[in-house]
Protein backbone atom coordinates (compact mmCIF):
# COMPACT_ATOMS: atom_id res chain seq x y z
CA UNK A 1 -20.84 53.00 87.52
CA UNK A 2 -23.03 51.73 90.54
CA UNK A 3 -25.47 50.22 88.66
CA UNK A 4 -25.25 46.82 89.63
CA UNK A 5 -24.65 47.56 92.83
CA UNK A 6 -28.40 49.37 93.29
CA UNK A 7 -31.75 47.92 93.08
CA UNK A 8 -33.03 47.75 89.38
CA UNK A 9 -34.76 51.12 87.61
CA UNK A 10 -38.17 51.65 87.47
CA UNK A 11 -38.62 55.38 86.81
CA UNK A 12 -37.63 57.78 84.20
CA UNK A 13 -35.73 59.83 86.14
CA UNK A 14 -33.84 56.68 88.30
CA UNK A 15 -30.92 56.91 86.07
CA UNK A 16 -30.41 61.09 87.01
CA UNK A 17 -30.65 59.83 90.77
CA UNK A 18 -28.11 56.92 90.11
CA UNK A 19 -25.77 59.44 88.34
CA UNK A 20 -25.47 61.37 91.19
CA UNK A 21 -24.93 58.82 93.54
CA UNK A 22 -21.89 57.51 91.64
CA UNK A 23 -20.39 61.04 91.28
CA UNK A 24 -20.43 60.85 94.73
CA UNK A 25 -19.26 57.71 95.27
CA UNK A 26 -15.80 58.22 92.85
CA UNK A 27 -15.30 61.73 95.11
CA UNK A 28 -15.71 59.83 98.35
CA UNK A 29 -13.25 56.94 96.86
CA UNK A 30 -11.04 59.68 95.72
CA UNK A 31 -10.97 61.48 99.07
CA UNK A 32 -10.27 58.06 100.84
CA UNK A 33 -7.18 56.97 98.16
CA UNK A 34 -5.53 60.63 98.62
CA UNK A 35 -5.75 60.67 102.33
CA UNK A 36 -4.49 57.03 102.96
CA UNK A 37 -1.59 57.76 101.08
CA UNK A 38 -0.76 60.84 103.18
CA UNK A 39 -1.26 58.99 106.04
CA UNK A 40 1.44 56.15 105.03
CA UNK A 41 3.76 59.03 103.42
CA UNK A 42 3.66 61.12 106.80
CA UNK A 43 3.72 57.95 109.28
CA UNK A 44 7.53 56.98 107.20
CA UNK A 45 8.39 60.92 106.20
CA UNK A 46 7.60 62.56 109.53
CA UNK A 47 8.27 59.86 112.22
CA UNK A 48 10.91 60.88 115.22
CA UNK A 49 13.97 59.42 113.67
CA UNK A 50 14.43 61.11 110.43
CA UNK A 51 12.90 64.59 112.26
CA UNK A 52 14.43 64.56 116.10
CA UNK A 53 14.16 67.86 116.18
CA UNK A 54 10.20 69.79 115.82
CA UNK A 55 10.43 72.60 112.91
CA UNK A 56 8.41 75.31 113.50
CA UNK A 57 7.70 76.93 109.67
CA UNK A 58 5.28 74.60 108.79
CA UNK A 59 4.88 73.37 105.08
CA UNK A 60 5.71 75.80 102.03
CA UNK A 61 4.30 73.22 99.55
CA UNK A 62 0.52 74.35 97.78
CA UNK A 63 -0.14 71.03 97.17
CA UNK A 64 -2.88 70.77 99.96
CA UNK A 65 -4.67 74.09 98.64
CA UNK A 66 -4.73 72.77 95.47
CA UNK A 67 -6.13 69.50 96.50
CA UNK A 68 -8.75 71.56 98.65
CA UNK A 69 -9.82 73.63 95.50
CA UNK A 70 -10.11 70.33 93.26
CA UNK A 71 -12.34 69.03 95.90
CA UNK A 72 -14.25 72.16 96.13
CA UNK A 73 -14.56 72.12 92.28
CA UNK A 74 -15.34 68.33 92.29
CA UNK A 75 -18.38 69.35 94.73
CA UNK A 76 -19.59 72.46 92.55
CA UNK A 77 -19.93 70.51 89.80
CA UNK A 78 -22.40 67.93 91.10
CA UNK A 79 -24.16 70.45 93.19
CA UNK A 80 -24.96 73.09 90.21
CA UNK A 81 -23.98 70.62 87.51
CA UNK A 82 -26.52 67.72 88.55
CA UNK A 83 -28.33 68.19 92.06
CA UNK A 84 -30.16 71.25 91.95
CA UNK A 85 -30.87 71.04 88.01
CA UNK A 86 -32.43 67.70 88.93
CA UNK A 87 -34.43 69.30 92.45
CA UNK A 88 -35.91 71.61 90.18
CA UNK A 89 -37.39 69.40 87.24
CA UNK A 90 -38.13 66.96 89.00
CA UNK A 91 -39.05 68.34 92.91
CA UNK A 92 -40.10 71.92 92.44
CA UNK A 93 -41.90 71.87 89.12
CA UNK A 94 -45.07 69.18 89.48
CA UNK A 95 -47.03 68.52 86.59
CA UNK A 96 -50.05 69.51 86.00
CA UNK A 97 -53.20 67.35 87.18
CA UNK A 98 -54.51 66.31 84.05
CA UNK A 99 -51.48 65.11 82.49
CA UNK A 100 -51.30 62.66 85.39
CA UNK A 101 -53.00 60.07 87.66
CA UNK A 102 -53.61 61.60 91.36
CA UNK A 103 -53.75 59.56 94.11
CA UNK A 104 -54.25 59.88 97.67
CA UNK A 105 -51.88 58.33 100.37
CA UNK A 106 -52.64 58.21 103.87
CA UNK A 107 -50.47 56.87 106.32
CA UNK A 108 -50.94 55.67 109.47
CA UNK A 109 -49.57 52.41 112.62
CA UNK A 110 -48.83 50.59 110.22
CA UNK A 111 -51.02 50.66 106.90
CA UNK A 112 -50.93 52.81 103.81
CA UNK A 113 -54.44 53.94 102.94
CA UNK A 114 -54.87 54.39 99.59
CA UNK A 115 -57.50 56.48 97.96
CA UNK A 116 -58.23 57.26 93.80
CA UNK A 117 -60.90 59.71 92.26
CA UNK A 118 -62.48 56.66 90.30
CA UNK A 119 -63.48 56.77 86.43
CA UNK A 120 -64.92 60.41 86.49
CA UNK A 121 -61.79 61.78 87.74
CA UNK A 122 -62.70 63.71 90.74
CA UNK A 123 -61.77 63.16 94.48
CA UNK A 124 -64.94 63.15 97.02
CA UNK A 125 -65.40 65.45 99.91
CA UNK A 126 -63.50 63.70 102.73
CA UNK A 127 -64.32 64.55 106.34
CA UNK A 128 -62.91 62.76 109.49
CA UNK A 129 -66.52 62.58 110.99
CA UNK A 130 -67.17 59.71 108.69
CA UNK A 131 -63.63 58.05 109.27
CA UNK A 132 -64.09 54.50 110.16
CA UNK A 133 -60.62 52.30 110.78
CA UNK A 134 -62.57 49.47 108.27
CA UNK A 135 -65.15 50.42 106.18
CA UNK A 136 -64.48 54.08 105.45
CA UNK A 137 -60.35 54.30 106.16
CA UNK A 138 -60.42 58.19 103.96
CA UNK A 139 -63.28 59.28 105.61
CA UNK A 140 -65.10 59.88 102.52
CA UNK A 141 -68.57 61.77 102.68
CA UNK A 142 -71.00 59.09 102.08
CA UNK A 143 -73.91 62.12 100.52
CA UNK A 144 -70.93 63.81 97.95
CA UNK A 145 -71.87 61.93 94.02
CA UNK A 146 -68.23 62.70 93.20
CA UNK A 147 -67.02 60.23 95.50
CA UNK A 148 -69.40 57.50 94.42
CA UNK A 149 -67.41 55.86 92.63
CA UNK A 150 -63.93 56.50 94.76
CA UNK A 151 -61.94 53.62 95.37
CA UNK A 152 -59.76 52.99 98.49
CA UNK A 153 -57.38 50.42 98.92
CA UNK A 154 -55.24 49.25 102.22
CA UNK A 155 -51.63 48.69 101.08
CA UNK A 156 -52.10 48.16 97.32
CA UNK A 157 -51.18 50.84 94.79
CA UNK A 158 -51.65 50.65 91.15
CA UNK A 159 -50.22 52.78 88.33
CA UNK A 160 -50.41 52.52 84.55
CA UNK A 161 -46.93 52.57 82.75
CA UNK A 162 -45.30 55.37 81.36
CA UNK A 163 -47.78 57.60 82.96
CA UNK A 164 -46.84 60.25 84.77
CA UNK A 165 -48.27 59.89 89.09
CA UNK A 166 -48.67 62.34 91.08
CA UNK A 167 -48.81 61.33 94.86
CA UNK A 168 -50.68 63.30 97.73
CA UNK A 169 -49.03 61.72 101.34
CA UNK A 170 -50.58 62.54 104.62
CA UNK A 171 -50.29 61.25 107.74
CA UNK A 172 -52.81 60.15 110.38
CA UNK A 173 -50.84 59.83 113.58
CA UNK A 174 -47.00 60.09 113.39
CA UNK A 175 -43.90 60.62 110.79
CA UNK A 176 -43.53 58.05 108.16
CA UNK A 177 -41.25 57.99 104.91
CA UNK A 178 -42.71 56.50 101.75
CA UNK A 179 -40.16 54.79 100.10
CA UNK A 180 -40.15 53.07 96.84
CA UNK A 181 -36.86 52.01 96.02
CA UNK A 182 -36.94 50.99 92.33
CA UNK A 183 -38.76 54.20 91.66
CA UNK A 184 -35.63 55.92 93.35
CA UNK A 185 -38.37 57.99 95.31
CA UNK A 186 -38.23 58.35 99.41
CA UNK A 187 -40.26 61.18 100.92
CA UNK A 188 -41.16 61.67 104.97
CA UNK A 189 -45.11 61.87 105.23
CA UNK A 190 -45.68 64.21 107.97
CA UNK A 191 -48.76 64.71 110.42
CA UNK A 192 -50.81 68.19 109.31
CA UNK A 193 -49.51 68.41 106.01
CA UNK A 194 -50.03 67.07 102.33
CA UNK A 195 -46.64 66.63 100.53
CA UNK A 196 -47.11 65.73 96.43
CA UNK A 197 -44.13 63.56 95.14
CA UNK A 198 -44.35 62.50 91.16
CA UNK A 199 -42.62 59.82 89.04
CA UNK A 200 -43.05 58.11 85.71
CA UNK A 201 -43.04 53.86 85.89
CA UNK A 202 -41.37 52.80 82.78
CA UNK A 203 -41.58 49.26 83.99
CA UNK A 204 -44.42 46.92 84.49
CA UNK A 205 -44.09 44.48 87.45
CA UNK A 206 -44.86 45.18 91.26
CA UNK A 207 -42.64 45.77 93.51
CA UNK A 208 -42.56 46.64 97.85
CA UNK A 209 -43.70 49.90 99.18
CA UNK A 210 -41.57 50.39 102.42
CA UNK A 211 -41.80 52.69 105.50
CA UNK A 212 -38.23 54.18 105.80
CA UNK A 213 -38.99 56.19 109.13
CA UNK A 214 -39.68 54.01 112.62
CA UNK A 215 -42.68 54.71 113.17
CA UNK A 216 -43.47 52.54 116.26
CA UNK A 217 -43.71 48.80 117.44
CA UNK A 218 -45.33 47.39 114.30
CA UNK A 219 -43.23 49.73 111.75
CA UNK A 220 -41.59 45.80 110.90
CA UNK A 221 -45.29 45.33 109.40
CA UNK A 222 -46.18 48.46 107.32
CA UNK A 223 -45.36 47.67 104.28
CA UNK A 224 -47.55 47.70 100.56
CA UNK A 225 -46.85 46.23 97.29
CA UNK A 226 -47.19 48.71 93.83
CA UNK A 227 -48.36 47.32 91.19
CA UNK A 228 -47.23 48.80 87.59
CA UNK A 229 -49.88 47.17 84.71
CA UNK A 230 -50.56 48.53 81.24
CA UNK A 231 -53.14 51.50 80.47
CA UNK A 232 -56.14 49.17 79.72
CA UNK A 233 -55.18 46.71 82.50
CA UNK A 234 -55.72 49.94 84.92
CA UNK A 235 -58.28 51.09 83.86
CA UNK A 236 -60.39 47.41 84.04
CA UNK A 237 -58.52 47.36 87.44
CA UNK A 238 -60.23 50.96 88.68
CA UNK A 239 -63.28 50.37 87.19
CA UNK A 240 -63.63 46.57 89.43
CA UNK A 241 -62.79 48.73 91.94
CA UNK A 242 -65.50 50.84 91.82
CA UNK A 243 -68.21 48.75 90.69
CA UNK A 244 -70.69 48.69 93.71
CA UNK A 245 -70.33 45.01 94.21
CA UNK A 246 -66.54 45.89 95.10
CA UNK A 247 -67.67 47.80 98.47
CA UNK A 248 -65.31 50.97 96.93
CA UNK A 249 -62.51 48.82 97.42
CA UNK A 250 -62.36 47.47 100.54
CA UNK A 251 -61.44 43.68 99.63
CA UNK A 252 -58.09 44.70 97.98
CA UNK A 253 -56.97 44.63 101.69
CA UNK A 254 -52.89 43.20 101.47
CA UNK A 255 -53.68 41.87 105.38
CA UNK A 256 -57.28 39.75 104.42
């Protein structure tokens, strides 16, 4: 219904999240139609000269409690019919870990720091007593073998199609929202605590990667770009990445 009015689908669950926002839309239009024309009905029915004198019995009509429990119904149906069917598939219930690509997100004034296990699959030890703003943004633990072949970006994030990714956001200093609107996927990263979102690309392109929370003077600036590419154009993507002459990453910096 709203389709063309929204920014194109990425995701395979876009079109649930699009649904819902038109269902909404036609009650809100609905609501506004019904009570403009009781507003031009009362201002000719009810004015002073056809009523000069006040009556005090009020309306016997139903017609308002019958509106009141359409609109009720209206409401139950996309809360238990759409919303919370669709908050627990696709909100409560993550997938597992190995049926997906994990990633690490770390935001802070005004950067997204991301961070991937690399080719074996498993995430470093991170500890902020190696943190270093340039060369080490994750704070990875330079003696761990697992994170060896880590790689951390600044502002780029890349996912293989029709893969399911599972996103760990953090924050380093203050709130920030990750938003991503072709993937139909907002989520407020907040200090002390590691919030997963997940969502399948079905579309291969790249696209913005937007902070939807003011986050300070240079929240104008933090922004990223995600990049959706094939399975084999990942994978040779990762493995650059981590190949030593990469320095884990650090060149695929969106500001250099």
């Amino acid at each position: 219904m709203l389709e063309k009015f929204l920014p194109p689908v990425a995701s395979a669950h876009g079109l649930e999240i699009d649904r819902v926002i038109s269902l909404v839309h036609l009650l809100m239009f609905l609501l506004f139609i019904g009570w403009s024309v009781y507003f031009i009905v009362a201002l000719f029915k009810f004015r002073s000269k056809n009523n000069p004198q006040a009556s005090y019995e009020g309306a016997h009509s139903h017609f308002s409690t019958a509106v009141e429990v359409g609109v009720i119904l209206f409401e139950a149906v996309i809360l238990l019919g759409f919303s919370i069917p669709f908050w627990s598939k696709q909100v409560v219930a993550l997938p597992p870990g190995n049926d997906a690509v994990e990633v690490r997100i770390n935001a802070e004034q005004f950067a997204w720091n991301i961070h991937y296990p690399g080719p074996d699959g498993h995430f470093g030890k991170t500890d902020w007593k190696f943190f270093d703003k340039q060369s080490n943004p994750m704070g990875l633990d330079p003696k761990d073998p697992a994170g060896k072949d880590d790689v951390t970006t600044i502002n780029q994030l890349h996912l293989p199609v029709r893969k399911t990714a599972l996103l760990y956001l953090t924050s380093r200093d203050v709130l920030h929202s990750f938003f991503l609107p072709v993937m139909r996927v907002k989520q407020d990263v907040i200090p002390g605590m590691s919030i997963p979102v997940w969502f399948t690309p079905v579309k291969i392109g790249q696209w913005e990667i937007a902070c939807a929370q003011l986050c300070g003077l240079g929240h104008y600036r933090m922004r990223g770009f995600l990049t959706v590419q094939s399975q084999e154009e990942f994978e040779k993507w990762l493995k650059e990445q981590a190949a030593p002459s990469s320095d884990n990453g650090k060149h695929d910096d969106f500001w250099n």
